[in-house]
Protein backbone atom coordinates (compact mmCIF):
# COMPACT_ATOMS: atom_id res chain seq x y z
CA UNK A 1 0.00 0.00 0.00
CA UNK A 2 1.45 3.61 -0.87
CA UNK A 3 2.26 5.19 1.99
CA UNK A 4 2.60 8.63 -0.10
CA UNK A 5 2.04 10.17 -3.60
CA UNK A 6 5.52 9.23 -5.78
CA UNK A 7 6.98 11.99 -8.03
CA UNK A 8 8.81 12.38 -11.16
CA UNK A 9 6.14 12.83 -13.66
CA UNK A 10 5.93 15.23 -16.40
CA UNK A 11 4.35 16.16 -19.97
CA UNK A 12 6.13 18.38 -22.28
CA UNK A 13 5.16 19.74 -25.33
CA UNK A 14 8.14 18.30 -28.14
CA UNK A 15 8.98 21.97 -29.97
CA UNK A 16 12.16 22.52 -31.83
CA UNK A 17 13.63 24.90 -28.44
CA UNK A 18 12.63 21.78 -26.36
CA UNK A 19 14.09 18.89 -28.39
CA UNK A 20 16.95 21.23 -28.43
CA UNK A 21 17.73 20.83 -24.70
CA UNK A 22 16.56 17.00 -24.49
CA UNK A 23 19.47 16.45 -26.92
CA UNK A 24 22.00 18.25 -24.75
CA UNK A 25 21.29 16.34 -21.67
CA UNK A 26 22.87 12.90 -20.98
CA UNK A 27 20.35 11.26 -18.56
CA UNK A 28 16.83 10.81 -20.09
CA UNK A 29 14.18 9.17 -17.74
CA UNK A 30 11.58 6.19 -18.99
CA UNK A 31 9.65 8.32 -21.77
CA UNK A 32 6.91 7.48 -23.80
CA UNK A 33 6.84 9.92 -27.01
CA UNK A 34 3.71 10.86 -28.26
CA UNK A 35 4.44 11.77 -32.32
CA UNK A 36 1.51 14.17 -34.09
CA UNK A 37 3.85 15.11 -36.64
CA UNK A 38 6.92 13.03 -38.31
CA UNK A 39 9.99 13.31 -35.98
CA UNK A 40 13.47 10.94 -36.05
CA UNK A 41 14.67 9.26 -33.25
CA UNK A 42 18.53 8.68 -33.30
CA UNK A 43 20.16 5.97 -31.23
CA UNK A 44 24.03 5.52 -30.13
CA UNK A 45 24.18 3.17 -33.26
CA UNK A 46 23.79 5.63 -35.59
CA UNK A 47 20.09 3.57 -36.12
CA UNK A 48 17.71 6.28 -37.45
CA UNK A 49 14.20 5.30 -36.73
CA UNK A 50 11.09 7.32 -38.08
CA UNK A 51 8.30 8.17 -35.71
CA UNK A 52 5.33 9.23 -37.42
CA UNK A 53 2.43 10.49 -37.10
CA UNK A 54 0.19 8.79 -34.50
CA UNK A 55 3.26 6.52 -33.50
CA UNK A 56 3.70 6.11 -29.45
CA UNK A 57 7.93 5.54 -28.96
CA UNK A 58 8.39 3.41 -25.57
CA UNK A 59 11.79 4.46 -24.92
CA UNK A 60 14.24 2.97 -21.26
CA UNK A 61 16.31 5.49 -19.63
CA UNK A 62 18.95 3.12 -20.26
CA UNK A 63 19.15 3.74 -24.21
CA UNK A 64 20.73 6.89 -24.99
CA UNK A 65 19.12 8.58 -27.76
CA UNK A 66 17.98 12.30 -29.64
CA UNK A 67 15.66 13.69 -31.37
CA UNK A 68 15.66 15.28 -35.06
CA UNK A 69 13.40 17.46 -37.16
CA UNK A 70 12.57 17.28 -40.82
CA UNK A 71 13.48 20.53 -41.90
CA UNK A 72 10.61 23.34 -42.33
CA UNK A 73 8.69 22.94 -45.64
CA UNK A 74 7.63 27.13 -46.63
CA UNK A 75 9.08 28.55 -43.52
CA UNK A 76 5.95 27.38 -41.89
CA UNK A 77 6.11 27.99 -38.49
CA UNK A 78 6.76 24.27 -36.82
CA UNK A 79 4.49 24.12 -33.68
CA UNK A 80 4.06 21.57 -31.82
CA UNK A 81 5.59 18.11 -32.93
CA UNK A 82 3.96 15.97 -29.71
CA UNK A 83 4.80 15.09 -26.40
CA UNK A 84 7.06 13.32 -23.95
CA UNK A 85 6.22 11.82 -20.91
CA UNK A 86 8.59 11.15 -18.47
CA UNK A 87 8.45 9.12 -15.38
CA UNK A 88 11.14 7.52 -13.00
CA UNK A 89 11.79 4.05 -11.50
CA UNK A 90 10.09 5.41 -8.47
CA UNK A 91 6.98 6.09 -10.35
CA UNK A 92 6.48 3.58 -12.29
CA UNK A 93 7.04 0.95 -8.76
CA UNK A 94 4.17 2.92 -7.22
CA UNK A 95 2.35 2.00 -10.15
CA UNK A 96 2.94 -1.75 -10.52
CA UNK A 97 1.88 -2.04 -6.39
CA UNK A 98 -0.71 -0.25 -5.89
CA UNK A 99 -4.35 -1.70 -5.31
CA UNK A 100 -3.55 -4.47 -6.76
CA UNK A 101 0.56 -6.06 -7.18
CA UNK A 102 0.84 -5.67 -11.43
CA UNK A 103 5.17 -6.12 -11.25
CA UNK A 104 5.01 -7.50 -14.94
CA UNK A 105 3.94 -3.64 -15.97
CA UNK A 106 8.10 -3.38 -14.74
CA UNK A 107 8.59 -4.56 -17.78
CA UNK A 108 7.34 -1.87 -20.00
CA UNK A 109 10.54 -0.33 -20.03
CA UNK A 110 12.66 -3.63 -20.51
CA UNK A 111 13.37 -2.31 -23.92
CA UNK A 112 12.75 0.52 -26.59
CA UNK A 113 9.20 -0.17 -28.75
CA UNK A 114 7.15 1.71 -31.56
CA UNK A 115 3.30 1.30 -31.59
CA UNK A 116 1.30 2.06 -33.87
CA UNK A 117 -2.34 1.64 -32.82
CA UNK A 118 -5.82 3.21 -34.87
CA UNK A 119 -6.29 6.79 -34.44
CA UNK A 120 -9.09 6.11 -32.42
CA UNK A 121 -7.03 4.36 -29.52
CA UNK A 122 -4.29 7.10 -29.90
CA UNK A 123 -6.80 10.02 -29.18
CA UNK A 124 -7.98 7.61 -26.50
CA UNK A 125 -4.24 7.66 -24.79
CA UNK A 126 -3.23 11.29 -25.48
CA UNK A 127 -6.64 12.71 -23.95
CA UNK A 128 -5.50 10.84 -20.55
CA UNK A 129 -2.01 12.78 -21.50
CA UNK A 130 -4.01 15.91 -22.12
CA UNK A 131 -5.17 15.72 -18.70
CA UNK A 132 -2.06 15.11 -16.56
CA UNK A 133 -0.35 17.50 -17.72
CA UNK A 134 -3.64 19.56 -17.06
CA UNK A 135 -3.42 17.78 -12.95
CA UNK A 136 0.57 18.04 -13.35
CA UNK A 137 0.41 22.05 -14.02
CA UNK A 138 -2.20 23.46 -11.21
CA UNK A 139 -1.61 23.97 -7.44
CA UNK A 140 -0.58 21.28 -6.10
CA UNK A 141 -2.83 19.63 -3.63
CA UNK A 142 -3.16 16.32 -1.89
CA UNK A 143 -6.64 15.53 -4.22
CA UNK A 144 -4.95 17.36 -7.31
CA UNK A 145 -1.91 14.58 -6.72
CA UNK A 146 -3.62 11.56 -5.93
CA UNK A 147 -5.76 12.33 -9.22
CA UNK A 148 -2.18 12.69 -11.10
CA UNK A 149 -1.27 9.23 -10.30
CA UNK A 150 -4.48 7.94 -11.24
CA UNK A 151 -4.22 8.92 -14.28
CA UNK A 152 -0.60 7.77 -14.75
CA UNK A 153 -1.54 4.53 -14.13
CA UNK A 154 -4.15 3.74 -16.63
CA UNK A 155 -1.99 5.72 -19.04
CA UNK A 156 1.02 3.45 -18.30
CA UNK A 157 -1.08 0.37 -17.38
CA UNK A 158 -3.28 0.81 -20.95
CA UNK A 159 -0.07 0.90 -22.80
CA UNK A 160 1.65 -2.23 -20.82
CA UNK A 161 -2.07 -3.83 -21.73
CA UNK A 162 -1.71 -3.22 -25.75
CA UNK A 163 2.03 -3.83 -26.21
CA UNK A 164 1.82 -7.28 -24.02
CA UNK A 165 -1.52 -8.06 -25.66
CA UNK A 166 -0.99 -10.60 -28.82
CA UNK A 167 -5.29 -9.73 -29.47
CA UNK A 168 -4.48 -6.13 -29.34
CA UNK A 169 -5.72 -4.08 -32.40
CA UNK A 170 -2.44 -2.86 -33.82
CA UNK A 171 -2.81 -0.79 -36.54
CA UNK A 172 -6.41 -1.89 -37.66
CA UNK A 173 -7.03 1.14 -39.99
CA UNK A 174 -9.85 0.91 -42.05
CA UNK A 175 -10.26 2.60 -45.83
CA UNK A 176 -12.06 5.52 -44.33
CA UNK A 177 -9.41 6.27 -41.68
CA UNK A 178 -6.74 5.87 -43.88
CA UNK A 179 -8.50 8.42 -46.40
CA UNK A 180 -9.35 10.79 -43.61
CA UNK A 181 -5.48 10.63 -42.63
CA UNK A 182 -4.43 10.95 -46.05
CA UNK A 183 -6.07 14.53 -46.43
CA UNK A 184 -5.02 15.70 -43.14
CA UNK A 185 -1.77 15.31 -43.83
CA UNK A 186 -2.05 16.72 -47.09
CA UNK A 187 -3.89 20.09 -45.39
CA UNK A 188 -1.31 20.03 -42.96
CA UNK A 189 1.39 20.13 -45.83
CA UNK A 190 -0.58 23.09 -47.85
CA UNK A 191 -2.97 24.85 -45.50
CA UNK A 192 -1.17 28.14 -46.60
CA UNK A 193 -1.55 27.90 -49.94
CA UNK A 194 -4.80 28.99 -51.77
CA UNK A 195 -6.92 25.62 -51.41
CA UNK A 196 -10.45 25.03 -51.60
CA UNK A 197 -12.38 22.72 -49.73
CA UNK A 198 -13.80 21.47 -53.58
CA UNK A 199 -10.25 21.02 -54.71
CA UNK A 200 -9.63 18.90 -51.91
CA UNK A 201 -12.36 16.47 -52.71
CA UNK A 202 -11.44 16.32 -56.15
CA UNK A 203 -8.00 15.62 -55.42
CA UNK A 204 -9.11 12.72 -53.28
CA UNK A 205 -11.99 11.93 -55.52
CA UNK A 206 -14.45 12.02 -52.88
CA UNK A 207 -17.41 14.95 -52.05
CA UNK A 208 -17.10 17.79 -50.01
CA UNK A 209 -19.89 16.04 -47.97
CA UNK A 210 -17.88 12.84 -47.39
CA UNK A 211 -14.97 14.99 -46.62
CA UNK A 212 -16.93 16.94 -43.71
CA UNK A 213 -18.14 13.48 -42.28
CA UNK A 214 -14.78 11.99 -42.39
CA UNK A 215 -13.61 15.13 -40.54
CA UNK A 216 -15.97 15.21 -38.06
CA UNK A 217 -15.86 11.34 -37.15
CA UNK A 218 -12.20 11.59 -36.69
CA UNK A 219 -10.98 14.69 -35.86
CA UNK A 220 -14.86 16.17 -34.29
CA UNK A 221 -14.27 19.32 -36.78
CA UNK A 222 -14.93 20.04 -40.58
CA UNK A 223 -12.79 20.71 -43.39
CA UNK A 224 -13.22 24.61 -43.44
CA UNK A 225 -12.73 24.71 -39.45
CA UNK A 226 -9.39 22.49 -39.52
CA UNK A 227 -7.45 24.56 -42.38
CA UNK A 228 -9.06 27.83 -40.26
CA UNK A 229 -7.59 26.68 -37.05
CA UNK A 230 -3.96 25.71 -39.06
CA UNK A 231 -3.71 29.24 -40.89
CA UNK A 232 -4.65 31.31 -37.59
CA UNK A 233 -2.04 29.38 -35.35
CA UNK A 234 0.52 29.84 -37.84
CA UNK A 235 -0.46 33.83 -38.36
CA UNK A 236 -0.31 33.55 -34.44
CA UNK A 237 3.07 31.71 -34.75
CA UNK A 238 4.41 34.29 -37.05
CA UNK A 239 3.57 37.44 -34.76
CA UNK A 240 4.88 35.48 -32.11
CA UNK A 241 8.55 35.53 -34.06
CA UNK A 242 8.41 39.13 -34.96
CA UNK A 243 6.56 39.33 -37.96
CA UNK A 244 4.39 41.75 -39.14
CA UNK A 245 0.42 41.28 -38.55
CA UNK A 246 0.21 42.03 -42.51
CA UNK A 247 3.02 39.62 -42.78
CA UNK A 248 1.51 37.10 -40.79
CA UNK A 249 -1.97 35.97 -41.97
CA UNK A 250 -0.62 36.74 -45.86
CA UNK A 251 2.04 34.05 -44.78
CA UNK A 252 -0.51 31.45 -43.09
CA UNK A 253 -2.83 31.29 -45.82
CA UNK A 254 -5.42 34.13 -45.58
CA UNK A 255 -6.41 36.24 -48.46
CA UNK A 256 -8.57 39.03 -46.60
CA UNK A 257 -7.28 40.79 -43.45
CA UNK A 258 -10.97 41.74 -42.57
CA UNK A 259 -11.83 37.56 -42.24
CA UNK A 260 -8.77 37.20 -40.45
CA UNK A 261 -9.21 39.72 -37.92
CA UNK A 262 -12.77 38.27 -37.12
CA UNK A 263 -11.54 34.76 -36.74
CA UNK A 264 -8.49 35.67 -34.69
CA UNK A 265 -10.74 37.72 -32.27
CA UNK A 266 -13.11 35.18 -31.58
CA UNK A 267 -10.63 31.74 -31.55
CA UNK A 268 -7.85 33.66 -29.61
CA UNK A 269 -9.55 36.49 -27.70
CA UNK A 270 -7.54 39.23 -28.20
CA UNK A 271 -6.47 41.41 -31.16
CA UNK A 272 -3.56 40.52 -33.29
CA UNK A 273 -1.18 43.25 -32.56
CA UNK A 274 -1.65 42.55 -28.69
CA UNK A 275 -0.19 38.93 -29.40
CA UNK A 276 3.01 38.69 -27.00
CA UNK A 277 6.12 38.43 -29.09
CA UNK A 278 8.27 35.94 -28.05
C-alpha cells in the first residue's frame, strides 16, 4: 500500500527549443513519445528510426538517444511536434503495487518499442495525456496529486495492456481512416496555400460532404474549421517571431485581413497586434 504520492512525472510539449535541450542532456528518464507530426529518433548506433504520425515511442532510460526534425517545408512555423512523458523508477514501482501487485507492468521499459495503434485508440491515450499534464500544471494539492497518479496509471497500465496483448488491435485502420489521414496530412502540408475545400475532394476523388463526415468522425471538426484553425495558429506563430500582422496571416494562408481579424478575435480572444512576441 502507498504510503505517499511518488513523483517524477511530467508532460512536455516536443517543440524545436525543447528537443533542443533533451538532446544536450545525458540522462533521459523512462519516456513514452507521443508523435503528431513526423519526428526521427537517433540511437548511439547511428540507427535512425522514423516516428510518425500517430506513432507512441516506448523508450528505457537506459538507451541513450535524440531527437531530429525534418526541416521546415515554406518557412511554416513548426508548432508543436507531440509530447514526452517522463516518469522515473520510483513512479512507475508505485504504479505496478498499488491496489492491486501488477510487477510485470516493470517490464514496459525492458526495452525501446514503436506502436502504432488506430487513431481512435491514440486520441484515446493522449486525452489521458491531455489531462495530466492539465493535474501536473495546477496547485498542487493532496486531491490534485492523488488524481495525477491515477491517471498515470491507466496511461502506463493501458499501454503495458496493448504492447503485451498478442489480441491487441495494432494498426487496424480501415479505408475511411486511412483516407481521412491521407487529407489531413495533405492540409497540414498546404494549409497556406490557396486551397479550396472542392479542390480537396477532387483531389481525393471524394465529395465535399464525405470529406466533412470523415472530418468530423475523426478529428470532431470540418474541413473549413481544420485549415481555419492551421492558418490562424501559424499567423499567431508568425507574430509570435516578430513578424508583421500584414506579414503574418498573408504568410498562413489568408487572403482578406478583414476575415482574419474576425476569426483571430473570436478563436484567440484578443487582437492581433496585442499577441506577446516571443
Amino acid at each position: 500500500m502507498l504510503s505517499s504520492i511518488p513523483f517524477r512525472i511530467k508532460v512536455r510539449p516536443i517543440t524545436a527549443q525543447a528537443i533542443g535541450q533533451y538532446n544536450q542532456t545525458s540522462f533521459h528518464r523512462h519516456e513514452l513519445v507521443f508523435a503528431k507530426k513526423p519526428i526521427q529518433l537517433l540511437f548511439d548506433d547511428d540507427a535512425k528510426v522514423p516516428l510518425n504520425m500517430y506513432h507512441i515511442a516506448v523508450l528505457p532510460s537506459s538507451v541513450a538517444r535524440r531527437l531530429e526534425l525534418p526541416k521546415a517545408k515554406n518557412n511554416q512555423p513548426a508548432g508543436d511536434y507531440g509530447f514526452f512523458v517522463s516518469i522515473s523508477d520510483n513512479f512507475l514501482k508505485s504504479i505496478s503495487e498499488s491496489f492491486i501487485d501488477t510487477p510485470e507492468t516493470l517490464s514496459l521499459f525492458n526495452e525501446p518499442h514503436i506502436l502504432h495503434y488506430s487513431f481512435k485508440t491514440w486520441r484515446h491515450l493522449l486525452h489521458i495525456v491531455d489531462k495530466l499534464d492539465y493535474r501536473l500544471n495546477e496547485e498542487p494539492t493532496d486531491i490534485s496529486r492523488k488524481i495525477s497518479f491515477a491517471l498515470a496509471s491507466q496511461l502506463f497500465l493501458e499501454i503495458y495492456e496493448l504492447l503485451k496483448n498478442p489480441n491487441a488491435e495494432k494498426l487496424k485502420v480501415d479505408e475511411r481512416e486511412q483516407l481521412a489521414f491521407q487529407i489531413k496530412t495533405y492540409v497540414e502540408a498546404h494549409y497556406s496555400e490557396d486551397i479550396t475545400i472542392t479542390e480537396i475532394a477532387d483531389l481525393f476523388q471524394v465529395s465535399t460532404s464525405t470529406i466533412n463526415r470523415f472530418f468530423h468522425d475523426y478529428f470532431e471538426s470540418t474541413l473549413y474549421r481544420f485549415i481555419l484553425f492551421l492558418r490562424l495558429q501559424a499567423a499567431h506563430d508568425y507574430i509570435e517571431q516578430g513578424y508583421s500582422v500584414t506579414e503574418s496571416w498573408q504568410k498562413a494562408g489568408f487572403n482578406d485581413y478583414s476575415n482574419f481579424y474576425r476569426a483571430f478575435m473570436k478563436h484567440f480572444h484578443y487582437r492581433p497586434h496585442e499577441t506577446v512576441k516571443k
